[in-house]
Protein backbone atom coordinates (compact mmCIF):
# COMPACT_ATOMS: atom_id res chain seq x y z
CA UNK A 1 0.00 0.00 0.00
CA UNK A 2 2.85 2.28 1.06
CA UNK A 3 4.72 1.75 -2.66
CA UNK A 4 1.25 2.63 -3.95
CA UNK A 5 0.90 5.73 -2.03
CA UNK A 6 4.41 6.81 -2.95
CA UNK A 7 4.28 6.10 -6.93
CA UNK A 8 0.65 8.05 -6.79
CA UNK A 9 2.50 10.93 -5.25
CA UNK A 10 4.97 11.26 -7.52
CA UNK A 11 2.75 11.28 -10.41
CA UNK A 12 3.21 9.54 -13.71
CA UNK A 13 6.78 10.65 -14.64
CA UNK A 14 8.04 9.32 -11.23
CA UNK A 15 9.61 12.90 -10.66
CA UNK A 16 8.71 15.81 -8.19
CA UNK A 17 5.41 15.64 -7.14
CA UNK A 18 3.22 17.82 -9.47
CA UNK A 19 1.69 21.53 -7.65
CA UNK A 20 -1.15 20.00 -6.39
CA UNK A 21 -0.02 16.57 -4.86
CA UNK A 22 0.07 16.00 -1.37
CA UNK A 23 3.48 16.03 0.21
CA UNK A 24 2.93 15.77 3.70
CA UNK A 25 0.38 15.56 6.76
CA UNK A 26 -2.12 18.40 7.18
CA UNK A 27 -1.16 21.12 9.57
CA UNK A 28 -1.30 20.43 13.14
CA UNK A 29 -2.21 22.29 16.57
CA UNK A 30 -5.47 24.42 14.52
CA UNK A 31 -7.11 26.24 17.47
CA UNK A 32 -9.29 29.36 16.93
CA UNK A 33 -10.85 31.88 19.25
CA UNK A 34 -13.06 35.10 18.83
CA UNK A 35 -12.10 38.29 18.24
CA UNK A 36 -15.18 41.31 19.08
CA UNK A 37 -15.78 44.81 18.19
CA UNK A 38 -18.21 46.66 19.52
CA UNK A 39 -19.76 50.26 19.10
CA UNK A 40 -22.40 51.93 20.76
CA UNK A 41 -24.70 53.59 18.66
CA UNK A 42 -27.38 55.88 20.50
CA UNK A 43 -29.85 52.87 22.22
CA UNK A 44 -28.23 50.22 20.32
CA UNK A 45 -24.81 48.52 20.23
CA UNK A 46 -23.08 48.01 16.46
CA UNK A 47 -21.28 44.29 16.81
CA UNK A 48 -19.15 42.74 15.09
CA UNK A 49 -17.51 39.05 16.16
CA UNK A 50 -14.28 37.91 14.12
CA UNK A 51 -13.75 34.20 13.91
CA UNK A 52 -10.12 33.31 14.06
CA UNK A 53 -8.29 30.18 13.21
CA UNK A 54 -4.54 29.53 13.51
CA UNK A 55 -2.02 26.47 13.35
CA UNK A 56 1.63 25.75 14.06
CA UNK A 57 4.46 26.73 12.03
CA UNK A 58 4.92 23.94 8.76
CA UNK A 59 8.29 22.98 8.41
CA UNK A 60 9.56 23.91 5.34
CA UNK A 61 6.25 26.09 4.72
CA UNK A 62 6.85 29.07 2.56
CA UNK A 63 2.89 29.67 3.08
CA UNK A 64 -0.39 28.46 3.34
CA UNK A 65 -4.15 28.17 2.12
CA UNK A 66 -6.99 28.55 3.55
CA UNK A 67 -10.73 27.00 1.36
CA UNK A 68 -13.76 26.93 2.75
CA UNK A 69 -16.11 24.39 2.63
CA UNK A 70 -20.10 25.04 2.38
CA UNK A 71 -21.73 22.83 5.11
CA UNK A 72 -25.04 23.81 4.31
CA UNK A 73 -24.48 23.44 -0.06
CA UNK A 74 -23.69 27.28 -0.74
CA UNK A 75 -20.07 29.16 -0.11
CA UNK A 76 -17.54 27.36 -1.25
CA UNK A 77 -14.45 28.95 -2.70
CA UNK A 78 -13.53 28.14 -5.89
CA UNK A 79 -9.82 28.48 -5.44
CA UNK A 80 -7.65 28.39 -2.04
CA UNK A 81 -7.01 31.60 -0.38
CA UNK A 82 -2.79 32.33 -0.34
CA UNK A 83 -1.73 33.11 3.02
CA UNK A 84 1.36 34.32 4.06
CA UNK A 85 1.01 33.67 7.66
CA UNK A 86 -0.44 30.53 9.91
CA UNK A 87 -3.71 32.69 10.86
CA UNK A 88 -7.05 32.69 8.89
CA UNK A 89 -9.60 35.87 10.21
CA UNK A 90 -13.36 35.87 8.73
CA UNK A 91 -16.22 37.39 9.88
CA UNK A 92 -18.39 35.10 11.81
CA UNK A 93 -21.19 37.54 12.85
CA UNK A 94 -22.64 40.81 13.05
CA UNK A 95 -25.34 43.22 13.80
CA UNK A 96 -26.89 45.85 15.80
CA UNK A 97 -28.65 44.85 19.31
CA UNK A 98 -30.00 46.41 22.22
CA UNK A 99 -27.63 46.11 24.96
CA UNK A 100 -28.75 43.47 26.86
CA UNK A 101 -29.38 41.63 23.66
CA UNK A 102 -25.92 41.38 21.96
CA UNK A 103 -24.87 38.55 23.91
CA UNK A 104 -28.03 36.28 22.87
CA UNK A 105 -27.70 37.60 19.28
CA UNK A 106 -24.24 36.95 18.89
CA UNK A 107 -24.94 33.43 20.18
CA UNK A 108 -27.62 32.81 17.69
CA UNK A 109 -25.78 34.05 14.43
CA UNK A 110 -22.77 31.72 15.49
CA UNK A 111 -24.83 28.94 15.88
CA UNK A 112 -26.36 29.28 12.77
CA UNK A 113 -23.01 29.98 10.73
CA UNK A 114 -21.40 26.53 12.14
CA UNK A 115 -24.06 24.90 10.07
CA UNK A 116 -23.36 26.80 6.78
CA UNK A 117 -19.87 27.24 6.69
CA UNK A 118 -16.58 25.13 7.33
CA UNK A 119 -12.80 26.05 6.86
CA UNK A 120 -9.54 23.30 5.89
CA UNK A 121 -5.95 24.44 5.69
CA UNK A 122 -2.97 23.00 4.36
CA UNK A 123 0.97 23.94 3.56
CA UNK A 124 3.09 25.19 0.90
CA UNK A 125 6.27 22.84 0.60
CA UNK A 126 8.44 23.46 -2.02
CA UNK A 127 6.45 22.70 -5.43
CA UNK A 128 3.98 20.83 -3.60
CA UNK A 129 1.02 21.11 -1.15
CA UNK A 130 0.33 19.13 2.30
CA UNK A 131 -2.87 17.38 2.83
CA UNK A 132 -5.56 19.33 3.94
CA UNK A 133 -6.93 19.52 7.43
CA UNK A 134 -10.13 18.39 8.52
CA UNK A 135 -12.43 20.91 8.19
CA UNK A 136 -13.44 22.98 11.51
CA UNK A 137 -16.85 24.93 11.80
CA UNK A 138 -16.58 28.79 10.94
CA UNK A 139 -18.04 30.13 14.61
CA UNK A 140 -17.06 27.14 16.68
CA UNK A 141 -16.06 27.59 20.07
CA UNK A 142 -17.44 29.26 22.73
């Protein structure tokens, strides 16, 4: 299986592996956490919560990419995102709340956006690409 594996990765003309082919295990060590911004706004409170997901340095990584992954069917990117560093920032929710409210709110729009929208990253080695991660729900956490 291994010899398999090996002549599958190095692609028909038994050379480097083509741009594309796995090189390597996924990133490791992905945690995220949540980044807020908030601005009061007469009676109300303008909100904003930041979804952040990060990973350890790749050996031999000269950078990384980020796709998402539509849980709920819509979403997807059609190409990897480049990134130059091991951190991947979206937008995970947002609005405008009373003040005693943003805390519920917030809660709701995360919990819906863990069902719609997933995130995998992998590493740029050389010519070649790492596997990618398993994916990890945009507004997990707590």
């Amino acid at each position: 299986m291994a010899g398999l594996v090996a002549l599958l990765l190095r692609g028909p003309s038994g050379g480097q592996p083509a741009p594309e082919d796995s090189v390597a295990p996924a990133p490791s060590g992905l945690s995220f956490q949540f980044v807020d911004e908030a601005t009061p706004t007469g009676q109300a409170v303008s909100w904003r919560t930041f979804w952040v997901l990060c990973w350890l340095p790749y050996d031999g990584a000269s950078s990384y990419e980020v796709r998402t992954l539509p849980i709920s069917g819509e979403g997807a990117t059609a190409s990897p995102i480049d990134l130059p560093d091991r951190c991947f920032r979206i937008e995970a929710a947002a609005g405008t709340s009373e003040p005693g409210a943003v805390i519920r709110d917030r809660a709701q729009l995360l919990a819906a956006k863990q069902r719609q929208l997933a995130v995998q990253v992998r590493a740029v080695v050389g010519a070649g690409r790492t596997d990618w991660s398993e994916p990890i729900a945009v507004g997990s956490g707590s």
